[in-house]
N, C-alpha and C. Protein backbone atom coordinates (compact mmCIF):
# COMPACT_ATOMS: atom_id res chain seq x y z
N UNK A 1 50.68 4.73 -30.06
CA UNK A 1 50.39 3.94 -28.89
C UNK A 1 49.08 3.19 -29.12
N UNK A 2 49.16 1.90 -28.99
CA UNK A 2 47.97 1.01 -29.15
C UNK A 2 46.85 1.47 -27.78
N UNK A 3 45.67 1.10 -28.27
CA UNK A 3 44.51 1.21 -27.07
C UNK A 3 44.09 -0.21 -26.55
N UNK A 4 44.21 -0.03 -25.15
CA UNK A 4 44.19 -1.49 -24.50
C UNK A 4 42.64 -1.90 -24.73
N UNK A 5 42.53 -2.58 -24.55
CA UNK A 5 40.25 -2.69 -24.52
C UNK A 5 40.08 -2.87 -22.62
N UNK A 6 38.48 -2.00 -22.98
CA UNK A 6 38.80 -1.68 -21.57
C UNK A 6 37.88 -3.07 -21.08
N UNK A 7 38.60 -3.11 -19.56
CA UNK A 7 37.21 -4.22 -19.33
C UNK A 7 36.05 -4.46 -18.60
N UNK A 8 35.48 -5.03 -19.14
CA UNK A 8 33.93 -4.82 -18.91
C UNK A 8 33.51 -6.14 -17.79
N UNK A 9 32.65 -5.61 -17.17
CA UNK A 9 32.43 -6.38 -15.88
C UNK A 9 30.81 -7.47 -16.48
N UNK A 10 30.92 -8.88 -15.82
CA UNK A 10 30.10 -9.53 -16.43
C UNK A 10 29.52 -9.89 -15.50
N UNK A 11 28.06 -9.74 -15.95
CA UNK A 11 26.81 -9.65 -14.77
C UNK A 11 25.98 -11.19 -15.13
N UNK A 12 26.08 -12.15 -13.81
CA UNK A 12 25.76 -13.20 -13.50
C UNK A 12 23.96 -13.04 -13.63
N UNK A 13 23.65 -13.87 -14.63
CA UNK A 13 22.15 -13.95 -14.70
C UNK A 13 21.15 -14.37 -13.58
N UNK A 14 20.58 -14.39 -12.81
CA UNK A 14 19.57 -15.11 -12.00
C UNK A 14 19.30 -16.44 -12.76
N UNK A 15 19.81 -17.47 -11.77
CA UNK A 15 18.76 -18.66 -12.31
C UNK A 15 17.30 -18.83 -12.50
N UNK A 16 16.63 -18.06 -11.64
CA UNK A 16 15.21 -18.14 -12.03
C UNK A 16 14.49 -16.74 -11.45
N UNK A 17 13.86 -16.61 -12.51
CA UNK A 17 13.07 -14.74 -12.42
C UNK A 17 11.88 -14.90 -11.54
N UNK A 18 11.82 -14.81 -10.39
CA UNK A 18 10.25 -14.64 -9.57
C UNK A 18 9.56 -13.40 -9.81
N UNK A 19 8.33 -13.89 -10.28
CA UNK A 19 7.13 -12.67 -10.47
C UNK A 19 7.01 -12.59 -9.51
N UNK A 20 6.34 -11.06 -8.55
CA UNK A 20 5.20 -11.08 -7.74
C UNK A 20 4.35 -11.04 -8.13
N UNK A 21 3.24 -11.31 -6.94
CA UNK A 21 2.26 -11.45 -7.12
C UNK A 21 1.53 -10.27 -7.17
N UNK A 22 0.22 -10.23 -7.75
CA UNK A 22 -0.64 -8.93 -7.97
C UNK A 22 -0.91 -8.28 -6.91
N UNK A 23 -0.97 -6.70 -6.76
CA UNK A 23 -1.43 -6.43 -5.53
C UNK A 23 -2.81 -5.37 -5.81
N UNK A 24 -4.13 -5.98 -5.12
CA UNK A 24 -5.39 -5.75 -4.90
C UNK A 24 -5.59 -4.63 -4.26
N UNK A 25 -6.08 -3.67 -4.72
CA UNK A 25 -6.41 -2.47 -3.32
C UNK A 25 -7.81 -1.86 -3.26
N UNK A 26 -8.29 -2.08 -2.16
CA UNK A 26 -9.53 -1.28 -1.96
C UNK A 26 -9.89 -0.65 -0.80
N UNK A 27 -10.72 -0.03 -1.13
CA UNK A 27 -11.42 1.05 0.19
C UNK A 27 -12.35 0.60 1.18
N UNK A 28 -12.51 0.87 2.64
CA UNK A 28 -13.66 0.24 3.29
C UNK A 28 -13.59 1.78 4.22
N UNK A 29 -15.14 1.66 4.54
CA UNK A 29 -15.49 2.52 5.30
C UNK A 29 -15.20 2.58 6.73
N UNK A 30 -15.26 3.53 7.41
CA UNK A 30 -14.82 3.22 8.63
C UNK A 30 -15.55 1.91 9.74
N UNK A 31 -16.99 2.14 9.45
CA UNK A 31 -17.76 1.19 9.62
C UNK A 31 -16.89 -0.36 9.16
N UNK A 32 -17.12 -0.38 8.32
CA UNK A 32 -16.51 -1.65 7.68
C UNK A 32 -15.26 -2.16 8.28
N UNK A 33 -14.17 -1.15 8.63
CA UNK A 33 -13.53 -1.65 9.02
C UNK A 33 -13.12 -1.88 10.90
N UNK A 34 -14.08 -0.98 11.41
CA UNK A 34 -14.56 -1.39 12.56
C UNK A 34 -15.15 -2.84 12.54
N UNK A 35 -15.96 -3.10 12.19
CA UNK A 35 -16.40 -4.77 11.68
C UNK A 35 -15.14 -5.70 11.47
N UNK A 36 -14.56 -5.60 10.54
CA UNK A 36 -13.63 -5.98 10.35
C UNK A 36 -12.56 -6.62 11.24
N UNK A 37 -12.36 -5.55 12.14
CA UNK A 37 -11.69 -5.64 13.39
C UNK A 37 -12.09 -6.37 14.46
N UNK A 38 -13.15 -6.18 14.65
CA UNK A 38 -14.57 -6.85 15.50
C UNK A 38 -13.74 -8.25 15.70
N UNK A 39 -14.13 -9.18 13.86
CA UNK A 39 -14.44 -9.87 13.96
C UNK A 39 -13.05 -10.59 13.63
N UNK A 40 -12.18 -10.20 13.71
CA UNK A 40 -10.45 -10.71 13.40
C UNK A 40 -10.41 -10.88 15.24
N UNK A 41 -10.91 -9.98 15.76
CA UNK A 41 -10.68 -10.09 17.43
C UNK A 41 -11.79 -11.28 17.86
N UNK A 42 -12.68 -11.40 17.43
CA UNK A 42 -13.78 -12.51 17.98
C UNK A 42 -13.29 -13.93 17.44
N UNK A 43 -12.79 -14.14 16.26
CA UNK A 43 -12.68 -15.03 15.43
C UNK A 43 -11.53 -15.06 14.64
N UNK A 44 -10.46 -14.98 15.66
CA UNK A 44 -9.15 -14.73 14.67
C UNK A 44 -8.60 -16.32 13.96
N UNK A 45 -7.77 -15.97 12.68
CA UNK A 45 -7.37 -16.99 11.63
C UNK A 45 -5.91 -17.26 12.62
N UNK A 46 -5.18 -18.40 12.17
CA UNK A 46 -3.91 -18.64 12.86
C UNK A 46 -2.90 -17.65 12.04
N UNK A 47 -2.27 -17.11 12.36
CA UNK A 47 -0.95 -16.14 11.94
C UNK A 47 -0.99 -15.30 11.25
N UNK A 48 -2.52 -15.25 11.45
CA UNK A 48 -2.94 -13.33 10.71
C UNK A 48 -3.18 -12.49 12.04
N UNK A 49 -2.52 -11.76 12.25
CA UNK A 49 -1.67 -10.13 12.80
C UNK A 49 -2.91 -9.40 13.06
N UNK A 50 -3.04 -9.11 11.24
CA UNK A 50 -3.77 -7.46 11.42
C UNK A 50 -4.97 -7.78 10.24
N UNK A 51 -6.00 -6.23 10.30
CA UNK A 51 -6.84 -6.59 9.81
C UNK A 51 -6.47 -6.71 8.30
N UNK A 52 -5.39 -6.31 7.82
CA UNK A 52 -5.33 -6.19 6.26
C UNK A 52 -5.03 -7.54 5.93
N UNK A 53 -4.55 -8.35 6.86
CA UNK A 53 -3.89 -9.70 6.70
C UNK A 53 -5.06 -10.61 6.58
N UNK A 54 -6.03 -9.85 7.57
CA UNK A 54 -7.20 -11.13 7.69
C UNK A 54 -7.94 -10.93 6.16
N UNK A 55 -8.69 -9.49 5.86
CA UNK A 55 -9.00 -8.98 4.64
C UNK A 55 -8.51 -10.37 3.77
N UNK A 56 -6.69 -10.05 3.50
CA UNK A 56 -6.57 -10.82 2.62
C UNK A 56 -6.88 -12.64 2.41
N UNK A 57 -7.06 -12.75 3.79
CA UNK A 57 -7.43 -14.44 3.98
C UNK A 57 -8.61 -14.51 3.48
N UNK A 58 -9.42 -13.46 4.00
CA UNK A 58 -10.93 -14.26 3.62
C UNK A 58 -11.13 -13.54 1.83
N UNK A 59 -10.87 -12.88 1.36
CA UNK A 59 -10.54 -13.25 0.11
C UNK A 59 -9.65 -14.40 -0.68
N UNK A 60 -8.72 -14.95 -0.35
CA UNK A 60 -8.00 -16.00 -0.79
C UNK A 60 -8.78 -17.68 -0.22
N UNK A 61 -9.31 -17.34 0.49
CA UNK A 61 -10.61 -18.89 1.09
C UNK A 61 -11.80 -18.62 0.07
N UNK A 62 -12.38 -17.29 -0.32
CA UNK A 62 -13.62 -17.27 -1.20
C UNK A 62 -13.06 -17.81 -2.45
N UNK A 63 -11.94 -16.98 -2.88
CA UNK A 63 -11.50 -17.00 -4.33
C UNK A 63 -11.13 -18.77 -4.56
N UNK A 64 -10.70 -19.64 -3.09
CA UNK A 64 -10.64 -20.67 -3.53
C UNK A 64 -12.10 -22.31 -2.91
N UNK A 65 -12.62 -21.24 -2.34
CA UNK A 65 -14.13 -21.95 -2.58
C UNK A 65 -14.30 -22.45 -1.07
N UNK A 66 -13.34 -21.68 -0.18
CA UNK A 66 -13.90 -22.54 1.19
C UNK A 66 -14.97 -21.34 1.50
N UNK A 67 -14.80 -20.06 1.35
CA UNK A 67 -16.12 -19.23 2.23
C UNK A 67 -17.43 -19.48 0.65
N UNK A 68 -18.43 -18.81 1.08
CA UNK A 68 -19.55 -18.67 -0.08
C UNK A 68 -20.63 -17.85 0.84
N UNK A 69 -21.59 -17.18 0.00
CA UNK A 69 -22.48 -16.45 0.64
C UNK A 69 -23.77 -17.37 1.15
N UNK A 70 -23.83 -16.32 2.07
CA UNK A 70 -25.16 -17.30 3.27
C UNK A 70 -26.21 -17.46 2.14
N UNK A 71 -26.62 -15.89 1.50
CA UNK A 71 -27.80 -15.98 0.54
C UNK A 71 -26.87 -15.23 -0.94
N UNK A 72 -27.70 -16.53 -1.72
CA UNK A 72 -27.02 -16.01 -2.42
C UNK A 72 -27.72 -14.82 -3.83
N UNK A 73 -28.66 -14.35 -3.01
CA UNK A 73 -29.13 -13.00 -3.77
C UNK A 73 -28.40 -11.50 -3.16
N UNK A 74 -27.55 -12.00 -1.91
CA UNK A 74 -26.42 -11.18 -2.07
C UNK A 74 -25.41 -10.52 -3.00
N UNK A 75 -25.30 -11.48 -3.97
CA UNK A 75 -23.95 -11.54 -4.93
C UNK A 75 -24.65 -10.23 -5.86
N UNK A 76 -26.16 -9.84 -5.92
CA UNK A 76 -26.28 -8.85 -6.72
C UNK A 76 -27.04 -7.51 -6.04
N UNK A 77 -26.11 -7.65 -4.63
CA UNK A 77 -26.40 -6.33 -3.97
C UNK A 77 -25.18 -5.58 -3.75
N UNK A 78 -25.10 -4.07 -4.06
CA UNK A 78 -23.96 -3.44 -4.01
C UNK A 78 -24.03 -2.80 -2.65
N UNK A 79 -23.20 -3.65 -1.51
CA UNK A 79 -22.67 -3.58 -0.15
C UNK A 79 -22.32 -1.98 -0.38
N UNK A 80 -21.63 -1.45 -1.21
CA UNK A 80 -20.42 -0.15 -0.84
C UNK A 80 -21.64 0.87 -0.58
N UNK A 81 -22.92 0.58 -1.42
CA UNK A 81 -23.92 1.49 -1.07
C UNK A 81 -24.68 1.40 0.44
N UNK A 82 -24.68 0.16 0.47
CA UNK A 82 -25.34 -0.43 2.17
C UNK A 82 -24.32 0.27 3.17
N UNK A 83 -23.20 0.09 3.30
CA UNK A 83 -22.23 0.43 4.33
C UNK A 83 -21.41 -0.29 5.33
């Protein structure tokens, strides 16, 4: 008796492979994120929610050059120790 070939199912490629994007994680103190909150409630962005959302705005405005520091002998003070 001959053996039939069995058949094999053919898997349709994606036209195009989307990366995500990187995901950033860090810690804030409770302080910090009391602040945080503060100031998403005093000064909220349009269609940012929550504070992790805002977090991520005002990193994505620095990283592209709309925020900058008031002084900039900030940039070589380590905040996580300040609080």
């Amino acid at each position: 008796m001959a053996k039939t070939p069995k058949k094999t199912k053919t898997v349709k490629a994606s036209k195009t492979r989307m990366t995500r994007p990187n995901v950033i994680s860090f810690r804030v103190t409770d302080t910090q994120l009391k602040t945080l909150e503060a100031v998403h409630e005093r000064d909220p962005a349009f269609g940012i929610k929550t504070g992790n959302q805002y977090a991520r705005k005002i990193l994505c405005d620095f990283l592209a050059g709309r925020l900058s520091w008031a002084d900039p002998a900030d940039k070589k003070k380590n905040f996580d120790l300040i609080g």
